[in-house]
PDB file of N, CA and C in Angstrom:
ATOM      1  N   UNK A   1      37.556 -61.083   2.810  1.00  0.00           N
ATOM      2  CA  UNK A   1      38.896 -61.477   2.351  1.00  0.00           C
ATOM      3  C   UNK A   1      39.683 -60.261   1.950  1.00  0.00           C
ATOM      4  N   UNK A   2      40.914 -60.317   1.849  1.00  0.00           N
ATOM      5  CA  UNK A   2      41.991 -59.217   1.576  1.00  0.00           C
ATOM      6  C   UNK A   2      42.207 -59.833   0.012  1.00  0.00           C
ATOM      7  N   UNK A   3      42.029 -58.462  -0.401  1.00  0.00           N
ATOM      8  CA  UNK A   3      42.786 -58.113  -2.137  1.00  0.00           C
ATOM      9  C   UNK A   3      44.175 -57.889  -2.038  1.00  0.00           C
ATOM     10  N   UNK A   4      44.720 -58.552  -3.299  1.00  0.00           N
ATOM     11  CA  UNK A   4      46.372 -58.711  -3.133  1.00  0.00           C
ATOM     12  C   UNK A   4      46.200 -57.431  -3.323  1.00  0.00           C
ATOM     13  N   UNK A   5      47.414 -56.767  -2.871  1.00  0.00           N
ATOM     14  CA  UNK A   5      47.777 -55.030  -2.922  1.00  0.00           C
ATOM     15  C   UNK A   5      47.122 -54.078  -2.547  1.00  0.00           C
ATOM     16  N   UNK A   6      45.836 -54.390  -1.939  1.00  0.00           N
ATOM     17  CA  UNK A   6      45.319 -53.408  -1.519  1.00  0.00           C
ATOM     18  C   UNK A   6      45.950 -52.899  -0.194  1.00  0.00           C
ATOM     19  N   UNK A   7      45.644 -51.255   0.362  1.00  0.00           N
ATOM     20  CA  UNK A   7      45.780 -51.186   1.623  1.00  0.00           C
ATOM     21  C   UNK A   7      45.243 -49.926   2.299  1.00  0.00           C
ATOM     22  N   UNK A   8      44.695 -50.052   3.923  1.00  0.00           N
ATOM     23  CA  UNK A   8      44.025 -49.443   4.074  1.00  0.00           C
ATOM     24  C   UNK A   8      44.796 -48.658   5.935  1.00  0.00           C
ATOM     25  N   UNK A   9      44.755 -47.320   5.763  1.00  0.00           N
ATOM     26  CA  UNK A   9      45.395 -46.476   6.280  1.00  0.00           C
ATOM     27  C   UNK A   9      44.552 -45.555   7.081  1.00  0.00           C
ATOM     28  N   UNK A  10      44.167 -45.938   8.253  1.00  0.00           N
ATOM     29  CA  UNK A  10      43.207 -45.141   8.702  1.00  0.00           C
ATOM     30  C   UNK A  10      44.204 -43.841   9.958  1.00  0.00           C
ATOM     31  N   UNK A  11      43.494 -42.422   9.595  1.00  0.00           N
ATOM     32  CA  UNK A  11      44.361 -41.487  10.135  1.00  0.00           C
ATOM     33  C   UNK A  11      43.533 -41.279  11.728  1.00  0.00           C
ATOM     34  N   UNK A  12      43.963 -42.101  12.439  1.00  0.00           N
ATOM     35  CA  UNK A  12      43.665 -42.170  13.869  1.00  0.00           C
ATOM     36  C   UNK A  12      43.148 -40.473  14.505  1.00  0.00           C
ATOM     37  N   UNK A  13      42.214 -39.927  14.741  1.00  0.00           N
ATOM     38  CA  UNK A  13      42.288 -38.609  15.630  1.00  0.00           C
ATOM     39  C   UNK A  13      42.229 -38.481  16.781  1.00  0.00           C
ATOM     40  N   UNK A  14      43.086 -37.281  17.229  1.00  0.00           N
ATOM     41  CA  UNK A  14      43.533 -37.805  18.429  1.00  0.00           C
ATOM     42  C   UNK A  14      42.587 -36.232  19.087  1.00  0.00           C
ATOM     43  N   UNK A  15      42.692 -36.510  20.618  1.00  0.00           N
ATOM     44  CA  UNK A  15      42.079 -35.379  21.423  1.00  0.00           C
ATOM     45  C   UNK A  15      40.250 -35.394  21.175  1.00  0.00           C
ATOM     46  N   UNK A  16      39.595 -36.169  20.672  1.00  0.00           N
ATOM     47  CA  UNK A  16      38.601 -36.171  19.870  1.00  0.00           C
ATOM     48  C   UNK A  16      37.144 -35.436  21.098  1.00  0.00           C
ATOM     49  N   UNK A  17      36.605 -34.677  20.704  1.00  0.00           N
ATOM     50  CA  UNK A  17      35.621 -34.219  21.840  1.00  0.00           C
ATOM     51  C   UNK A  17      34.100 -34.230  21.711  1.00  0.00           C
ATOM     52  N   UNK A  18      33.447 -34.246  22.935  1.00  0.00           N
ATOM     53  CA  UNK A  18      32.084 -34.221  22.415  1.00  0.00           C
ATOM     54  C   UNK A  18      31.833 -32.781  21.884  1.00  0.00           C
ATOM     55  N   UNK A  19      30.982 -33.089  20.761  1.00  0.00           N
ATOM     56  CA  UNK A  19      30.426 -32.062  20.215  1.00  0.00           C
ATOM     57  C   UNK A  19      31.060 -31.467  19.119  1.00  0.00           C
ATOM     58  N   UNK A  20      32.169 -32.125  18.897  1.00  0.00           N
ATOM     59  CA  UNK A  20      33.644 -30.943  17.908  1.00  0.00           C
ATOM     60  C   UNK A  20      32.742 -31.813  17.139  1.00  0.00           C
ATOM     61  N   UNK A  21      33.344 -31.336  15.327  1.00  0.00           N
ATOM     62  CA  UNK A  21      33.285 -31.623  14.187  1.00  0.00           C
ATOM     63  C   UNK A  21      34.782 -32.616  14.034  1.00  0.00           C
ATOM     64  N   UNK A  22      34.249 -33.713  14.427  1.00  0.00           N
ATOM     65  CA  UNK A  22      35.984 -34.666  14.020  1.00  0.00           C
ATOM     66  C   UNK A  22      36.086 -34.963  12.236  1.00  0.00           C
ATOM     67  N   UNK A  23      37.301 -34.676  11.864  1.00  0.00           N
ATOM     68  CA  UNK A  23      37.318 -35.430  10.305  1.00  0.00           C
ATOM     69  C   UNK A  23      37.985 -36.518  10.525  1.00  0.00           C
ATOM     70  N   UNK A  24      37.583 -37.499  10.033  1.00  0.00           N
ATOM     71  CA  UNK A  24      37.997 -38.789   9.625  1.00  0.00           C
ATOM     72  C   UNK A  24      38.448 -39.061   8.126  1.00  0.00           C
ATOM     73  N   UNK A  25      39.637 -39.960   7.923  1.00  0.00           N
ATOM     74  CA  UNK A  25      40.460 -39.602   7.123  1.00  0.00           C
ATOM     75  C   UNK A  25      40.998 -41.356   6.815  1.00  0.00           C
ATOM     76  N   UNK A  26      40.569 -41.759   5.633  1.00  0.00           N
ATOM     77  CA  UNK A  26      41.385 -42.902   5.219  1.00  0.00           C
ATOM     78  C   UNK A  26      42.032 -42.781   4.234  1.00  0.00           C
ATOM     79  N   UNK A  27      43.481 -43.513   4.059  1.00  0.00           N
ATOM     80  CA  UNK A  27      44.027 -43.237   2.662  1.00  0.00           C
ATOM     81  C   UNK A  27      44.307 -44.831   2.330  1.00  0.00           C
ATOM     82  N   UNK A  28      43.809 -44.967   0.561  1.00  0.00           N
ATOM     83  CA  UNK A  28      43.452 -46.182   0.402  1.00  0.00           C
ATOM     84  C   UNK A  28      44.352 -46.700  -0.454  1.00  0.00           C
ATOM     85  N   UNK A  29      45.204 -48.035  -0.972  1.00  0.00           N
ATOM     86  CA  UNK A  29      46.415 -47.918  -1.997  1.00  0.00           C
ATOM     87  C   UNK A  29      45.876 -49.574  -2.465  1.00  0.00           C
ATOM     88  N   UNK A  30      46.235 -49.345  -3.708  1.00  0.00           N
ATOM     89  CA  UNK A  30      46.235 -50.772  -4.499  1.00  0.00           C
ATOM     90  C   UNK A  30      47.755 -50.657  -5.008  1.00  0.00           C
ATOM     91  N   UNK A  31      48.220 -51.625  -5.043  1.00  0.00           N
ATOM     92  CA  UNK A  31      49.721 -52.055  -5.547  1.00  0.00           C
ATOM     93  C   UNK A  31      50.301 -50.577  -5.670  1.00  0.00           C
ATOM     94  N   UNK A  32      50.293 -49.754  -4.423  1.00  0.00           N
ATOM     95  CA  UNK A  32      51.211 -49.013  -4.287  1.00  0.00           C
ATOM     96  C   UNK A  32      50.906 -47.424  -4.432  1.00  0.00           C
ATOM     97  N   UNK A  33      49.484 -47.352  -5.097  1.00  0.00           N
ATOM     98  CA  UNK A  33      48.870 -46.364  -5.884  1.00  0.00           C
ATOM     99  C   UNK A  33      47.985 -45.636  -5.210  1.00  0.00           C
ATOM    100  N   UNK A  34      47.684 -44.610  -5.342  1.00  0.00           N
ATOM    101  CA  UNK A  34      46.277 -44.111  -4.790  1.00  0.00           C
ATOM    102  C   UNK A  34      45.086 -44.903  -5.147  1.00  0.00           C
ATOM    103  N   UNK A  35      44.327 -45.526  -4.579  1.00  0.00           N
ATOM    104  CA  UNK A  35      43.128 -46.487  -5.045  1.00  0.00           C
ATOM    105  C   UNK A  35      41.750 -45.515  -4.863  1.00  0.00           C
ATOM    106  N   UNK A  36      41.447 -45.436  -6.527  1.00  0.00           N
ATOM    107  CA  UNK A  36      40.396 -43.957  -6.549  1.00  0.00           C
ATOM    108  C   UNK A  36      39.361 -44.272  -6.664  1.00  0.00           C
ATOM    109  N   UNK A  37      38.438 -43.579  -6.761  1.00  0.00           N
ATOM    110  CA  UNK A  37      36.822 -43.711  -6.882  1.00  0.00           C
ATOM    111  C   UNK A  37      36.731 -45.000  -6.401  1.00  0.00           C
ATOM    112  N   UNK A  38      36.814 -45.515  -5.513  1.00  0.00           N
ATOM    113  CA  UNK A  38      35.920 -46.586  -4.511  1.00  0.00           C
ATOM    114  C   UNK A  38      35.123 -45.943  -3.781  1.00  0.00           C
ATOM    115  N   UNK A  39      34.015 -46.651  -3.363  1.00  0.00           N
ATOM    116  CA  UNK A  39      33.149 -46.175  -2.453  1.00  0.00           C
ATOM    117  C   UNK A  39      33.007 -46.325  -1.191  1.00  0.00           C
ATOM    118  N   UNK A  40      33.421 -45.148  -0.216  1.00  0.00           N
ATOM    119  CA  UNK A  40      33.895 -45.652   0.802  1.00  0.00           C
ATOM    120  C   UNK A  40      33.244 -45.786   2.012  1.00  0.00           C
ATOM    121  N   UNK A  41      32.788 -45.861   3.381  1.00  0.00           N
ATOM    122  CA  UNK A  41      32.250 -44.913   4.166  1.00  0.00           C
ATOM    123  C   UNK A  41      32.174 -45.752   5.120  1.00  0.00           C
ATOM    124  N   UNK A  42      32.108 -44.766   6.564  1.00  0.00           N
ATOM    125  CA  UNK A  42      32.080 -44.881   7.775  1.00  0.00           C
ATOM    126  C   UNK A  42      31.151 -46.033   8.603  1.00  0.00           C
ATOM    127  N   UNK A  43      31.155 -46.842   9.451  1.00  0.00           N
ATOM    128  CA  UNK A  43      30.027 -47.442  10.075  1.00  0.00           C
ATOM    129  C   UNK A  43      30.046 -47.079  11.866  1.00  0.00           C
ATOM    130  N   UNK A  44      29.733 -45.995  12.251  1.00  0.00           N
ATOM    131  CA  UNK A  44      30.110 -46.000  13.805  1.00  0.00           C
ATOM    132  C   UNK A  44      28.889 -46.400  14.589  1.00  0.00           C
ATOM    133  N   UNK A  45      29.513 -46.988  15.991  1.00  0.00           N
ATOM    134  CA  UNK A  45      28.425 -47.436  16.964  1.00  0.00           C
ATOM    135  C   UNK A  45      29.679 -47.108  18.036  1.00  0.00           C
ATOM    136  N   UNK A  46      28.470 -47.339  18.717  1.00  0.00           N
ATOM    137  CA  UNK A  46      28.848 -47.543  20.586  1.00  0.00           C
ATOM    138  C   UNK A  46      29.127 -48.384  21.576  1.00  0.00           C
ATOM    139  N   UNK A  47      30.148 -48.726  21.973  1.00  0.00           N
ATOM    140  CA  UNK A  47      30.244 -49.330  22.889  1.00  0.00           C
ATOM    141  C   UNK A  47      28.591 -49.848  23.668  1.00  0.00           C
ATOM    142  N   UNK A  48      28.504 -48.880  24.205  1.00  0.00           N
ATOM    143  CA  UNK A  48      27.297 -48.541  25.515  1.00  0.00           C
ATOM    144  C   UNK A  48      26.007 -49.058  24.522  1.00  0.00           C
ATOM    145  N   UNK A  49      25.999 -48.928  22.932  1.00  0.00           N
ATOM    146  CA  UNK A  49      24.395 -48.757  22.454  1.00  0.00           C
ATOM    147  C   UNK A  49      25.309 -49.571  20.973  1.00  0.00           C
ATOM    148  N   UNK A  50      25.640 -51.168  21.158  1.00  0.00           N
ATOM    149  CA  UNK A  50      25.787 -51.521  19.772  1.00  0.00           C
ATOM    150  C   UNK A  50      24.837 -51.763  18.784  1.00  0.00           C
ATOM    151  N   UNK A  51      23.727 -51.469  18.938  1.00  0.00           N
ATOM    152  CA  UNK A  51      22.894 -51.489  18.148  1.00  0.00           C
ATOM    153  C   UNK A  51      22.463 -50.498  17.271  1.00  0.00           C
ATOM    154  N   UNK A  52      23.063 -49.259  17.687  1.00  0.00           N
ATOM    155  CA  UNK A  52      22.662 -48.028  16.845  1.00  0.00           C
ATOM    156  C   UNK A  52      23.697 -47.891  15.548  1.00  0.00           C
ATOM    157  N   UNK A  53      23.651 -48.093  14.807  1.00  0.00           N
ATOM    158  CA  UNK A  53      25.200 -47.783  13.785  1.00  0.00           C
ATOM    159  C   UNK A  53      24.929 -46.641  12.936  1.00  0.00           C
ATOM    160  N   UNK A  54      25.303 -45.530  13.199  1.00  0.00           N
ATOM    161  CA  UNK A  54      25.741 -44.545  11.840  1.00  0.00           C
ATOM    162  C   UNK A  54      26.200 -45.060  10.936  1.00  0.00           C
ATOM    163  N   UNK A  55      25.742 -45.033   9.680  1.00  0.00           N
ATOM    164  CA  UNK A  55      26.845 -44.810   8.488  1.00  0.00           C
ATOM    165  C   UNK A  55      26.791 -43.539   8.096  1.00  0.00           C
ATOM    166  N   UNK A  56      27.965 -43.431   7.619  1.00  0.00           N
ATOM    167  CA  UNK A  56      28.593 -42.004   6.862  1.00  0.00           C
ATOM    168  C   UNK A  56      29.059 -42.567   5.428  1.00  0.00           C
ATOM    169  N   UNK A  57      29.136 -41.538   4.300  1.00  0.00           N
ATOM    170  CA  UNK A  57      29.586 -41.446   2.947  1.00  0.00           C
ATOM    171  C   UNK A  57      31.066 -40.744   3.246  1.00  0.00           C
ATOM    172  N   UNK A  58      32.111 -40.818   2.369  1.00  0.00           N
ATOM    173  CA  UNK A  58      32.786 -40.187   2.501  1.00  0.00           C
ATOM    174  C   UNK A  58      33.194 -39.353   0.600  1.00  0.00           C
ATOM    175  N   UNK A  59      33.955 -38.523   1.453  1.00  0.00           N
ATOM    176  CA  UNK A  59      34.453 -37.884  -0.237  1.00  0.00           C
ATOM    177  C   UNK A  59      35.669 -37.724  -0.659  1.00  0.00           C
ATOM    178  N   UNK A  60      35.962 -37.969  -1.667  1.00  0.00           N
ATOM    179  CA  UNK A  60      37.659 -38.134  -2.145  1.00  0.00           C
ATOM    180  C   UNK A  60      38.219 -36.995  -3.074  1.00  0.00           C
ATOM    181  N   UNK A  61      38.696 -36.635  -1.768  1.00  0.00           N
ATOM    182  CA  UNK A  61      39.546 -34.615  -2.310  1.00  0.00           C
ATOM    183  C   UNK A  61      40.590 -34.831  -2.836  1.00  0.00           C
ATOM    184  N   UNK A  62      41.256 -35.683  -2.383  1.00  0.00           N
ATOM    185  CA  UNK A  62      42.469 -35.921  -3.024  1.00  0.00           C
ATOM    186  C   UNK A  62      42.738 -37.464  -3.116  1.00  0.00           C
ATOM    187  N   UNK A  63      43.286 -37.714  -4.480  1.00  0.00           N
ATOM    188  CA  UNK A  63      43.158 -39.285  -5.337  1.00  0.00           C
ATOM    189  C   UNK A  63      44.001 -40.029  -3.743  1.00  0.00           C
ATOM    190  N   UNK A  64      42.804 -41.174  -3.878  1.00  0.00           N
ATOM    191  CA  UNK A  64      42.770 -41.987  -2.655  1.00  0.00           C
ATOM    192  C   UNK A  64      42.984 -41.548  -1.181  1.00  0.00           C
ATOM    193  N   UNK A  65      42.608 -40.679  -1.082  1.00  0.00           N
ATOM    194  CA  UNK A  65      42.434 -40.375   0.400  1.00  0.00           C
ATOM    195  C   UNK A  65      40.964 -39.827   0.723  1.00  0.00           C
ATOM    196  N   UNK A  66      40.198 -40.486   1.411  1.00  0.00           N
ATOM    197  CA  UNK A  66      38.462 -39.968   2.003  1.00  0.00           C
ATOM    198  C   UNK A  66      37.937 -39.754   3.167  1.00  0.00           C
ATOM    199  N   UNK A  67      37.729 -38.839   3.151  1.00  0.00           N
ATOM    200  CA  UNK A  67      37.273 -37.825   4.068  1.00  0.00           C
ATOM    201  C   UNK A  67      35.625 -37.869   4.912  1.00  0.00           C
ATOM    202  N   UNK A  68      35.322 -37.615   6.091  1.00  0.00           N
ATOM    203  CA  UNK A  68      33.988 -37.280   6.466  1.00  0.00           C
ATOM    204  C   UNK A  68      34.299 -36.941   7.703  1.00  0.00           C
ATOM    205  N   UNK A  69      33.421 -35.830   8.053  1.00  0.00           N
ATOM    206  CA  UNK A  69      33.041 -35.024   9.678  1.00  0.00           C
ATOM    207  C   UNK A  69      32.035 -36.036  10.015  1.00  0.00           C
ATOM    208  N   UNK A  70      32.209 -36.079  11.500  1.00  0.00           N
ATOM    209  CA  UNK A  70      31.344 -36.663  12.171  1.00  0.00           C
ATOM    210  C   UNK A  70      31.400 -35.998  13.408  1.00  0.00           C
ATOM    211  N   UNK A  71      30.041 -35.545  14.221  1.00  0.00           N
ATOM    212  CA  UNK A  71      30.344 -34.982  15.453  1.00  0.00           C
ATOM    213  C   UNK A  71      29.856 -36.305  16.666  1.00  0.00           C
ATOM    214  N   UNK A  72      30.775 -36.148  17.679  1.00  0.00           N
ATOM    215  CA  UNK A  72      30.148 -37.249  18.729  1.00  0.00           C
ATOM    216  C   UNK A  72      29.820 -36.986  19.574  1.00  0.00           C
ATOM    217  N   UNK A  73      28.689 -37.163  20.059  1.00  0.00           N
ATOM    218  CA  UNK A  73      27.323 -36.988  21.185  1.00  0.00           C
ATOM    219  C   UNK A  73      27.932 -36.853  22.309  1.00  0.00           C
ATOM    220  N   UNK A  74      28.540 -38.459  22.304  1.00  0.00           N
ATOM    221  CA  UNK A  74      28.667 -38.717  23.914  1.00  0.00           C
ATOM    222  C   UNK A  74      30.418 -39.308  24.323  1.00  0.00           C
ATOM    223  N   UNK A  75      30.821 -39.145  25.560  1.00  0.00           N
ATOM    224  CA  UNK A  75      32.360 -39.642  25.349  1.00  0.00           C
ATOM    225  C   UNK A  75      32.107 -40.953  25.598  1.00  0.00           C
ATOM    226  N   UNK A  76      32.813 -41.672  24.861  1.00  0.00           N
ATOM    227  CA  UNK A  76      32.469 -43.066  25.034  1.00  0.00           C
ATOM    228  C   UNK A  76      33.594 -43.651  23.897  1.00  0.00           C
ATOM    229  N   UNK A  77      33.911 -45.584  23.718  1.00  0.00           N
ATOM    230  CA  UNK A  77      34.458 -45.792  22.781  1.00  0.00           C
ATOM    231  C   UNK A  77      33.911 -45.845  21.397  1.00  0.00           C
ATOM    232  N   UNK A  78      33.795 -45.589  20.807  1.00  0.00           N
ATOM    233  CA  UNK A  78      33.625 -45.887  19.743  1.00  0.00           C
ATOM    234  C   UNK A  78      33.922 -46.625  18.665  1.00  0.00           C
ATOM    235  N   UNK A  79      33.662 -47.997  17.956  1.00  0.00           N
ATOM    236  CA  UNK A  79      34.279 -48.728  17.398  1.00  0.00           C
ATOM    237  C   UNK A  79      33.676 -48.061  15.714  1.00  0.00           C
ATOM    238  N   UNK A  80      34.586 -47.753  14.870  1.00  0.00           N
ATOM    239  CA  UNK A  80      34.722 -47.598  13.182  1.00  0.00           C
ATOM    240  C   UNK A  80      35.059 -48.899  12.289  1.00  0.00           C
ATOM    241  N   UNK A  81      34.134 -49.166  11.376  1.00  0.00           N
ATOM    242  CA  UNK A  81      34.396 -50.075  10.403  1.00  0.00           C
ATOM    243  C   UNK A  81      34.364 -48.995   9.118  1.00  0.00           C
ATOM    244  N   UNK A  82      35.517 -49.182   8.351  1.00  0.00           N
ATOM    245  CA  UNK A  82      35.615 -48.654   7.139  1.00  0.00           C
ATOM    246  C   UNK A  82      35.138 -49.490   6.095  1.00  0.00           C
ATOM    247  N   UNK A  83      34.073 -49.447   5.271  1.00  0.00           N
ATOM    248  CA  UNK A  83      33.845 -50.533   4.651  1.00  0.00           C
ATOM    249  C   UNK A  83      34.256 -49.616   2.807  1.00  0.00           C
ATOM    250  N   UNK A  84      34.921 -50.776   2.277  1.00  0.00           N
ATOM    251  CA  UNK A  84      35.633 -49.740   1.055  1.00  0.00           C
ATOM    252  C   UNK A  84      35.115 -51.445  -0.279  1.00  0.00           C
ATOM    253  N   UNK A  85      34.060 -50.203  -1.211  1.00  0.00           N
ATOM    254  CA  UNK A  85      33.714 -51.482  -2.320  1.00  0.00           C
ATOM    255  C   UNK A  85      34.432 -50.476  -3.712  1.00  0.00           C
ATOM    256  N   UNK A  86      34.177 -51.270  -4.939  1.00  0.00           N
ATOM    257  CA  UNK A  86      34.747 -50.441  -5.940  1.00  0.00           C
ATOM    258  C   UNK A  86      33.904 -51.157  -7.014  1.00  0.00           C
ATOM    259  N   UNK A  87      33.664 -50.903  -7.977  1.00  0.00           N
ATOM    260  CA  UNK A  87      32.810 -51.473  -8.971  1.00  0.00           C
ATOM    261  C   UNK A  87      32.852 -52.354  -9.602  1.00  0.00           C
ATOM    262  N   UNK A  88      34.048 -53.509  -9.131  1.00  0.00           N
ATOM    263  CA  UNK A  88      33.909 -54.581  -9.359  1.00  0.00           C
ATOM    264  C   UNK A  88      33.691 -55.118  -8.279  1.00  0.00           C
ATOM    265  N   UNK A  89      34.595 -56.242  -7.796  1.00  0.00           N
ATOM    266  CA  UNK A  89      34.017 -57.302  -6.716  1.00  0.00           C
ATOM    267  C   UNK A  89      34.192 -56.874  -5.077  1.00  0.00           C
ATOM    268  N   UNK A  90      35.619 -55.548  -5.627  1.00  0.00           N
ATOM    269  CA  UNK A  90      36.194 -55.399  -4.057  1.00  0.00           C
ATOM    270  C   UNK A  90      35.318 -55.099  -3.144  1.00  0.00           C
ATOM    271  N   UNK A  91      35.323 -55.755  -2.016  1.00  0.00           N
ATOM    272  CA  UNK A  91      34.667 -55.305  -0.656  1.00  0.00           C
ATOM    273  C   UNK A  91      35.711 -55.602   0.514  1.00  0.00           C
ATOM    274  N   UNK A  92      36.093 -54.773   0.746  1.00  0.00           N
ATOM    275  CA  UNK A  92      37.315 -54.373   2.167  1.00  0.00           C
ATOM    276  C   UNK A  92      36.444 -54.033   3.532  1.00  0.00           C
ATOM    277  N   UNK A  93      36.782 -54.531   4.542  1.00  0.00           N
ATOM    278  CA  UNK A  93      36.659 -53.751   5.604  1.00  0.00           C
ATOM    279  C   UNK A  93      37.754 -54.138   6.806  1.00  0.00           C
ATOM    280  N   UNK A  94      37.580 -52.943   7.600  1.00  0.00           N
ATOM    281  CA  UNK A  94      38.738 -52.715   8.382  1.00  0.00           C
ATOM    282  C   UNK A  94      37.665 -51.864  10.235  1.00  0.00           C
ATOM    283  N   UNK A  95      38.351 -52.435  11.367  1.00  0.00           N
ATOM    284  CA  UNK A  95      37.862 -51.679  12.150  1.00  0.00           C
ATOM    285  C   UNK A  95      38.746 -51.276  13.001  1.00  0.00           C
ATOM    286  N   UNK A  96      38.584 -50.032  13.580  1.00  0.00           N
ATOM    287  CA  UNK A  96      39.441 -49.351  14.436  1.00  0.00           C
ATOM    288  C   UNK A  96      38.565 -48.692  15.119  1.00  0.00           C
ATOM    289  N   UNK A  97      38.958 -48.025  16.731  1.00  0.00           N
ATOM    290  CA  UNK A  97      38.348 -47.380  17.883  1.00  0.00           C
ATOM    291  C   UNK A  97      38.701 -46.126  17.921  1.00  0.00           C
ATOM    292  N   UNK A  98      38.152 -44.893  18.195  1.00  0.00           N
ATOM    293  CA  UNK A  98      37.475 -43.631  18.541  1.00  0.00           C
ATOM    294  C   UNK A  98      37.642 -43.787  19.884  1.00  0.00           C
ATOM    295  N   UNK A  99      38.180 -43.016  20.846  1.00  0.00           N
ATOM    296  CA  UNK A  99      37.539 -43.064  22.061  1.00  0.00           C
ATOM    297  C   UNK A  99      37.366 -41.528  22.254  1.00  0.00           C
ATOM    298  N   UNK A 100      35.897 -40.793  22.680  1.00  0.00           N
ATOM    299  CA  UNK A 100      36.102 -39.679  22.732  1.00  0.00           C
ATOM    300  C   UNK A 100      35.864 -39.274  24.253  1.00  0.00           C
ATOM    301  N   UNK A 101      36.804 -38.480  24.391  1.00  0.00           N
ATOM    302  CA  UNK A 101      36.720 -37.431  26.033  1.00  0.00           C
ATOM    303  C   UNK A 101      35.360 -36.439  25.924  1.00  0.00           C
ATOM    304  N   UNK A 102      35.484 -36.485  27.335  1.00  0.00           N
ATOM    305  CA  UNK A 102      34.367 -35.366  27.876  1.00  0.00           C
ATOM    306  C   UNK A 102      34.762 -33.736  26.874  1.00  0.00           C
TER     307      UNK A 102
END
């Protein structure tokens, strides 16, 4: 379910390659605000292999926005679930696609 005011801003990367160090980048807002110390992090899989899922941690450099490198193997799509909890009840998630070139 969606929390009133929350919102979730994922910074799409573009040109993405095998082997680079991609950063991935969400910026997170409750009623308007930077929404801080939640816990955030990555879930990637593969098109080709949905059964394998990375998760990643991410880290928050600057109030509500979180960060993580991920390098990718192979070019392929890639589907991202951001899953964002906070120490009370919130549990958010959101998915968006990666597609990376040769």
């Amino acid at each position: 379910g969606t929390t009133d005011g929350f919102s979730m801003h994922f910074v799409q990367p573009e040109n993405v390659k095998i082997n680079g160090e991609t950063e991935l980048m969400v910026h997170l807002k409750m009623d308007g605000h930077p929404f801080e110390k939640a816990r955030v992090r990555y879930e990637i899989w593969t098109d080709s292999s949905p059964d394998n899922h990375t998760s990643i941690d991410t880290e928050e450099l600057v109030p509500g926005e979180y960060t993580a490198k991920h390098t990718f193997m192979s070019a392929d799509s890639f589907p991202v679930q951001i899953h964002v909890e906070d120490k009370e009840r919130l549990h958010e998630h959101e998915e968006y696609e990666i597609v990376v070139g040769e």
